[in-house]
Protein backbone atom coordinates (compact mmCIF):
# COMPACT_ATOMS: atom_id res chain seq x y z
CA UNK A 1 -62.77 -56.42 -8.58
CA UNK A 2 -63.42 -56.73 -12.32
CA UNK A 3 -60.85 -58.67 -14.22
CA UNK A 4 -59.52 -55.64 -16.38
CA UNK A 5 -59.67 -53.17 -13.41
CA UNK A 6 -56.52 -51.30 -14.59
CA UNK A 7 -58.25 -51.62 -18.20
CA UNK A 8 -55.89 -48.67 -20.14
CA UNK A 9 -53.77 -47.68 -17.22
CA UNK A 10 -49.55 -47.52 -17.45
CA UNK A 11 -48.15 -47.80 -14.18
CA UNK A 12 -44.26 -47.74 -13.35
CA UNK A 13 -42.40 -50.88 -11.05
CA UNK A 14 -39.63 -50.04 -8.82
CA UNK A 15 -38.19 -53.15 -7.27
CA UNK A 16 -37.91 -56.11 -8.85
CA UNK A 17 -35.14 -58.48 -8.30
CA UNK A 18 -36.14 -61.85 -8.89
CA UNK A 19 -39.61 -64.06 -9.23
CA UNK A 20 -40.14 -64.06 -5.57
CA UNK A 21 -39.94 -60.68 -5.05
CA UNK A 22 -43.45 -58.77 -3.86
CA UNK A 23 -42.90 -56.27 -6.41
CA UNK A 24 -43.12 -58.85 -8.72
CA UNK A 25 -46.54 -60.72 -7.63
CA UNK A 26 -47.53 -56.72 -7.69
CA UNK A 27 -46.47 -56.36 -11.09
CA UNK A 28 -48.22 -59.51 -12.60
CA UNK A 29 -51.47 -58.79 -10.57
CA UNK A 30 -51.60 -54.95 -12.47
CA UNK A 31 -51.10 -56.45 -16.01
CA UNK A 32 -53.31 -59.53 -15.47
CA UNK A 33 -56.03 -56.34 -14.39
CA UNK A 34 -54.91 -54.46 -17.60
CA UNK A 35 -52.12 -52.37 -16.58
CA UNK A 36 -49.37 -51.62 -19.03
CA UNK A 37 -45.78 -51.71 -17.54
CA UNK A 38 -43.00 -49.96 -17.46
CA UNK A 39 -39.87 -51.46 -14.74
CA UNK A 40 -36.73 -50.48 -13.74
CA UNK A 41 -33.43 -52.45 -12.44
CA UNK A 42 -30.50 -51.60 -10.27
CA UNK A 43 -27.71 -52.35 -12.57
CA UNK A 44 -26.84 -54.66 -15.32
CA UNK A 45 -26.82 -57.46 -12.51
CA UNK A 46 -30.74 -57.03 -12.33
CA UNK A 47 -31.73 -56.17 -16.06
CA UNK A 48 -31.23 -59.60 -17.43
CA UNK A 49 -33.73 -61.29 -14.47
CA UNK A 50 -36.04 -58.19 -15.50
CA UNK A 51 -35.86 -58.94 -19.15
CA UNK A 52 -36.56 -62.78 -18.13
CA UNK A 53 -39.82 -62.02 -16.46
CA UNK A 54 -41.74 -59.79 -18.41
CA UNK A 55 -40.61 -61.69 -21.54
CA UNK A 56 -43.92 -63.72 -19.68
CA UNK A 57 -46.17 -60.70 -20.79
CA UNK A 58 -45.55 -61.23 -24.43
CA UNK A 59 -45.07 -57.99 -26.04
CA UNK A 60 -41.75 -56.23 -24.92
CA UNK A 61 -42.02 -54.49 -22.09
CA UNK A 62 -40.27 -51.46 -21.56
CA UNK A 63 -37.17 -51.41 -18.73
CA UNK A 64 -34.61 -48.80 -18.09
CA UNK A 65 -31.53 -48.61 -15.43
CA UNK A 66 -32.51 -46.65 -12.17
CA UNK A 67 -30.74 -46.67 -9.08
CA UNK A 68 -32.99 -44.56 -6.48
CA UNK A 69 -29.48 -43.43 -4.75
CA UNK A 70 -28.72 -41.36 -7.60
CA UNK A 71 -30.98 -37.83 -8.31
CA UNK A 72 -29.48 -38.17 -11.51
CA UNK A 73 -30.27 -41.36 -12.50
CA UNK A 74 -33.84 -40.77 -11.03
CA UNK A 75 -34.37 -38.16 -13.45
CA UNK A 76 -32.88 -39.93 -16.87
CA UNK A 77 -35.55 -43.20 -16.01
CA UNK A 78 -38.34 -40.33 -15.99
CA UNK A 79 -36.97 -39.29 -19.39
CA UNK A 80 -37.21 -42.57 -20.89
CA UNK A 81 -40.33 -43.63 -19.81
CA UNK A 82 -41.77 -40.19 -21.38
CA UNK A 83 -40.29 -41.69 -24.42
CA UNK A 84 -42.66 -44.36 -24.10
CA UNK A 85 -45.89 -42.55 -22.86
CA UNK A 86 -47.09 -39.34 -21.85
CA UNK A 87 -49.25 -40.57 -18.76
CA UNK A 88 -48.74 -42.68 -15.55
CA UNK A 89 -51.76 -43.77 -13.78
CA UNK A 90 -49.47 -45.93 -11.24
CA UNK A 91 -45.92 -46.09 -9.46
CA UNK A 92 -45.16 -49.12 -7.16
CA UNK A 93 -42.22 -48.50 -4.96
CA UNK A 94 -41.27 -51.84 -3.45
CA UNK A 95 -37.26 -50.43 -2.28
CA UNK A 96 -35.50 -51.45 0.35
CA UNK A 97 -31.54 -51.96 1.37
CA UNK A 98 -29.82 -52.14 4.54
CA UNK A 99 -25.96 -52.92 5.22
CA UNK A 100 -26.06 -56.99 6.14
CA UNK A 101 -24.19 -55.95 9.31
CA UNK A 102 -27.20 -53.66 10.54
CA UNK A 103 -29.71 -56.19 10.08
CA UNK A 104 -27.55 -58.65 12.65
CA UNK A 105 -26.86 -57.40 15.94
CA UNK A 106 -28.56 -54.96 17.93
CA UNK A 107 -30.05 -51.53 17.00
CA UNK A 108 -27.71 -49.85 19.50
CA UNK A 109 -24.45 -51.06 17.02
CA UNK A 110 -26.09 -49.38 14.13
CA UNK A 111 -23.54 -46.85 12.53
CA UNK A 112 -24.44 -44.06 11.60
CA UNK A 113 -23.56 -44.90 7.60
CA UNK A 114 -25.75 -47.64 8.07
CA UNK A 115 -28.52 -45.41 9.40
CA UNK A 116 -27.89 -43.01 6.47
CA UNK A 117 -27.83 -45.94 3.70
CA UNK A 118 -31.32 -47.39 5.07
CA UNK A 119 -32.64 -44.24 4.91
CA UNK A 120 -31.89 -42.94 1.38
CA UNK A 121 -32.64 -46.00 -0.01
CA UNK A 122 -35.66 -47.62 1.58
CA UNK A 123 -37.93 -44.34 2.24
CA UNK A 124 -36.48 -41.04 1.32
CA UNK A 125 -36.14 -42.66 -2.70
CA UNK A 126 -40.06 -42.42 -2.62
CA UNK A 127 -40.31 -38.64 -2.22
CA UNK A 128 -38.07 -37.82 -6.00
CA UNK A 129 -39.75 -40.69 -7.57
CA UNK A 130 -43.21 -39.07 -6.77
CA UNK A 131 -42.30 -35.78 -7.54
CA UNK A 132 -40.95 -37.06 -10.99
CA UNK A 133 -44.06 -39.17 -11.76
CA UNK A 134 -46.88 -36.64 -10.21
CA UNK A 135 -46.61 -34.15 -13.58
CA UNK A 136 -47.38 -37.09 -15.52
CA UNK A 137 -50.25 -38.45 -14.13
CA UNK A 138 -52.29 -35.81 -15.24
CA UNK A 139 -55.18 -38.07 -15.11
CA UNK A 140 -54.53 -38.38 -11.24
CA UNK A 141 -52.94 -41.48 -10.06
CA UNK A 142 -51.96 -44.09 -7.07
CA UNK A 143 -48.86 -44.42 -5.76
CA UNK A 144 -48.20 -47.76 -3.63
CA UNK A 145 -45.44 -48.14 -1.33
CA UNK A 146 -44.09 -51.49 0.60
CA UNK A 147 -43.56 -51.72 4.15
CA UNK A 148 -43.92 -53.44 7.41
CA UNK A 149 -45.06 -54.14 10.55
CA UNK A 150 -41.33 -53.87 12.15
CA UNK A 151 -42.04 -50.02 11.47
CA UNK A 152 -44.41 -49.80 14.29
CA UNK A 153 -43.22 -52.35 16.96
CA UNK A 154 -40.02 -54.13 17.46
CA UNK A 155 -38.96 -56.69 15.30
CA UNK A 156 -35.15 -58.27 16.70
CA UNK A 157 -32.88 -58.18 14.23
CA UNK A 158 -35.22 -55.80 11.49
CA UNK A 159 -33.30 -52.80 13.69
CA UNK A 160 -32.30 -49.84 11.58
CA UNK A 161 -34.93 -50.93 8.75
CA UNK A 162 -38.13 -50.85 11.02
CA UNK A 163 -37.16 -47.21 11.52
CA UNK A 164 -36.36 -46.54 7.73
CA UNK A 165 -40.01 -47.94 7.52
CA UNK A 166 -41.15 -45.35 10.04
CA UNK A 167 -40.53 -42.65 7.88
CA UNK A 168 -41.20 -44.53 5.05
CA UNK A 169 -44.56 -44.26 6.01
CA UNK A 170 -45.00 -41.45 7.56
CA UNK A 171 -43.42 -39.90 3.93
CA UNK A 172 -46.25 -41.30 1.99
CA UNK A 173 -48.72 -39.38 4.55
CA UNK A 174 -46.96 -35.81 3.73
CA UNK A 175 -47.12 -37.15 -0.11
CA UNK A 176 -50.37 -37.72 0.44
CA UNK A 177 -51.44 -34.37 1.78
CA UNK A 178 -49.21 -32.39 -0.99
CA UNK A 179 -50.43 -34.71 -3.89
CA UNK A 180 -53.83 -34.85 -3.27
CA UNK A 181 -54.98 -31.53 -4.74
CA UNK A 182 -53.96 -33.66 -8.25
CA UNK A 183 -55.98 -36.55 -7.35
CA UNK A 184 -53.03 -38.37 -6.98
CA UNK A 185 -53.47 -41.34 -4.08
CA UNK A 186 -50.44 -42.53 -1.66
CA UNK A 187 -50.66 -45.68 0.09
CA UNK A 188 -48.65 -48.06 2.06
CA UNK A 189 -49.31 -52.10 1.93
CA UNK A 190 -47.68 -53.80 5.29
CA UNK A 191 -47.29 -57.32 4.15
CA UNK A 192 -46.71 -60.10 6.36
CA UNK A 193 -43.52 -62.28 6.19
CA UNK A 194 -43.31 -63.03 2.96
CA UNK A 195 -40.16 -65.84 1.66
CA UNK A 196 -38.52 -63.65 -0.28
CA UNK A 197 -34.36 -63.08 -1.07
CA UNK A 198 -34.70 -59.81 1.04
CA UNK A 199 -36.40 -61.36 3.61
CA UNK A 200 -34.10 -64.59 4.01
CA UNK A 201 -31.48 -61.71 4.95
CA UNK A 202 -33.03 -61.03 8.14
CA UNK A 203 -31.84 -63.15 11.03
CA UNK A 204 -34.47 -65.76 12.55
CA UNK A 205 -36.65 -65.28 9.73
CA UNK A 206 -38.22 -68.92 9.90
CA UNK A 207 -39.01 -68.36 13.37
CA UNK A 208 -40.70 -64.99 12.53
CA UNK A 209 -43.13 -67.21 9.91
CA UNK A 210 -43.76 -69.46 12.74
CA UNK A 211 -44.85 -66.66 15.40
CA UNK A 212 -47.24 -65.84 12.44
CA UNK A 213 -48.47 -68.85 12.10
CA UNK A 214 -49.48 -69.32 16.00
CA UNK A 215 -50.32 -66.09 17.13
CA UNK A 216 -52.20 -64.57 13.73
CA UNK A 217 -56.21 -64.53 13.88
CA UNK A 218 -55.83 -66.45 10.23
CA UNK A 219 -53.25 -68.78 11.34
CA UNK A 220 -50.76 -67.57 8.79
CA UNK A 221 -49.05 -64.57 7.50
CA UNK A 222 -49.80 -63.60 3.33
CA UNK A 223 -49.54 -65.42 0.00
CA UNK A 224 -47.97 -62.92 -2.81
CA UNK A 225 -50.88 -63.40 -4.90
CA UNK A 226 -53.01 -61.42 -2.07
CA UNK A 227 -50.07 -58.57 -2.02
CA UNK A 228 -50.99 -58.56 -5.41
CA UNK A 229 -54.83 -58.24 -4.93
CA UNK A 230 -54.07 -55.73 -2.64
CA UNK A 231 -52.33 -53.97 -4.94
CA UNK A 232 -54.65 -53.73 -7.84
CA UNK A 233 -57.68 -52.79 -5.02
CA UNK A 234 -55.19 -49.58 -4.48
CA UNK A 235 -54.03 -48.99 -7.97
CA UNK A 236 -58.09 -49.10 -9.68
CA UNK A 237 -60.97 -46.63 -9.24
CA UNK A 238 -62.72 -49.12 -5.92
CA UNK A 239 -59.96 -47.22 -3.36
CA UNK A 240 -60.67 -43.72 -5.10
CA UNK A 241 -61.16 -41.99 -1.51
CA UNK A 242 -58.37 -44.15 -0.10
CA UNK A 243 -54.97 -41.98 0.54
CA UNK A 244 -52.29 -41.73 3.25
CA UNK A 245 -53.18 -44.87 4.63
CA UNK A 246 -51.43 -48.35 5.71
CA UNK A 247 -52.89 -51.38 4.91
CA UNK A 248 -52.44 -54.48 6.29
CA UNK A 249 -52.13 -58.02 4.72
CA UNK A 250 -50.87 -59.98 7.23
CA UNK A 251 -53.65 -62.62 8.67
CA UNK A 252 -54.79 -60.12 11.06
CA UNK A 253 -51.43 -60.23 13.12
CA UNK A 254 -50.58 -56.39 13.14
CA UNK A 255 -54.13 -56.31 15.71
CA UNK A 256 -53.07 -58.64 18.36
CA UNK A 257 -51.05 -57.58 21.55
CA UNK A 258 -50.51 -61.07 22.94
């Protein structure tokens, strides 16, 4: 990858929370390849970590309120960030909530507000935020979601969110399909354990990092900084026939079945 791969590109964060979070290493990895940014946070909670972090890219960098719960609020972010350009070349969507309670017990206890919740939040939020940002990536466009491997096979404790996942993904392969007539690109990155705050919420985490550890082909699960490769390969021009597709950055774990 050339160093300025995104070289004139604007591209649109959803996710940040804190330093550690993956849409974070994502976010640095775009502008360090050229990208201009534009990020949103859930709530005056989140704006003034935000405002911390891309203070690091020097110029101000643009950041409005959007909670993906709200249609609403969905649509008033859109507004402002025509306000500060009339293209999008990239949307990250790096979303995810669950109750605490459903990511504890068993799957079987999940309620069904809890089901709802993990839903709405974690995959249907990708469908309006594409079909807000598709008319303005009239230059065609890549849109990169999160996900992982608890989507596919059973994770304990991941429960209601490995099936949020599920149709997380199988969301960007319909986006994919209806999109691609505008040459706009939908992909998934499955990242391995990763430390991160959302991550620490999941019960038996540090044993999870472990299993990666001994049973991976690498020996280990991902560093951010290669979520962040990852995500510039997706965002630039080198994974121009690339669409509907999950791809894995996990040491090579997702291919073992022992």
């Amino acid at each position: 990858m050339t160093q300025q791969a995104l070289a004139g590109k604007t591209g649109v964060v959803f996710g940040v929370a804190n330093k550690r979070s993956i849409a974070w290493a994502i976010a640095q990895a775009w502008a360090a390849a050229g990208a201009r940014l534009i990020f949103n946070y859930q709530g005056e909670r989140l704006k003034e970590n935000v405002e911390e972090l891309t203070a690091a890219f020097g110029e101000k960098t643009p950041s409005f309120p959007c909670d993906v719960s709200s249609d609403a609020e969905i649509k008033t972010f859109f507004e402002k960030v025509r306000g500060e350009t009339d293209r999008v070349d990239l949307l990250l969507h790096s979303v995810a909530f669950a109750p605490k309670e459903a990511l504890e017990g068993d799957f079987v206890s999940t309620t069904r507000e809890a089901f709802r919740v993990a839903h709405d939040i974690s995959a249907y939020s990708l469908v309006p935020l594409a079909r807000e940002v598709a008319p303005m990536m009239t230059n065609g466009g890549s849109i990169v979601a999160m996900t992982y491997y608890g989507s596919e096979k059973v994770v304990p404790h991941y429960n209601v969110m490995g099936v949020a996942k599920a149709s997380l993904e199988a969301s960007a392969r319909y986006l994919a399909y209806d999109l691609g007539p505008k040459k706009i690109r939908v992909n998934c990155i499955s990242a391995g354990a990763v430390q991160t705050l959302a991550a620490r919420g999941i019960s038996g985490f540090s044993q999870m990092l472990k299993h990666y550890q001994e049973r991976a082909p690498l020996k280990r699960s991902c560093d951010p900084s290669e979520l962040g490769a990852t995500g510039v390969f997706l965002a630039s021009d080198a994974a121009a026939a690339i669409t509907g597709q999950v791809i894995y950055v996990d040491g090579g774990y997702q291919i073992m079945g022992m």
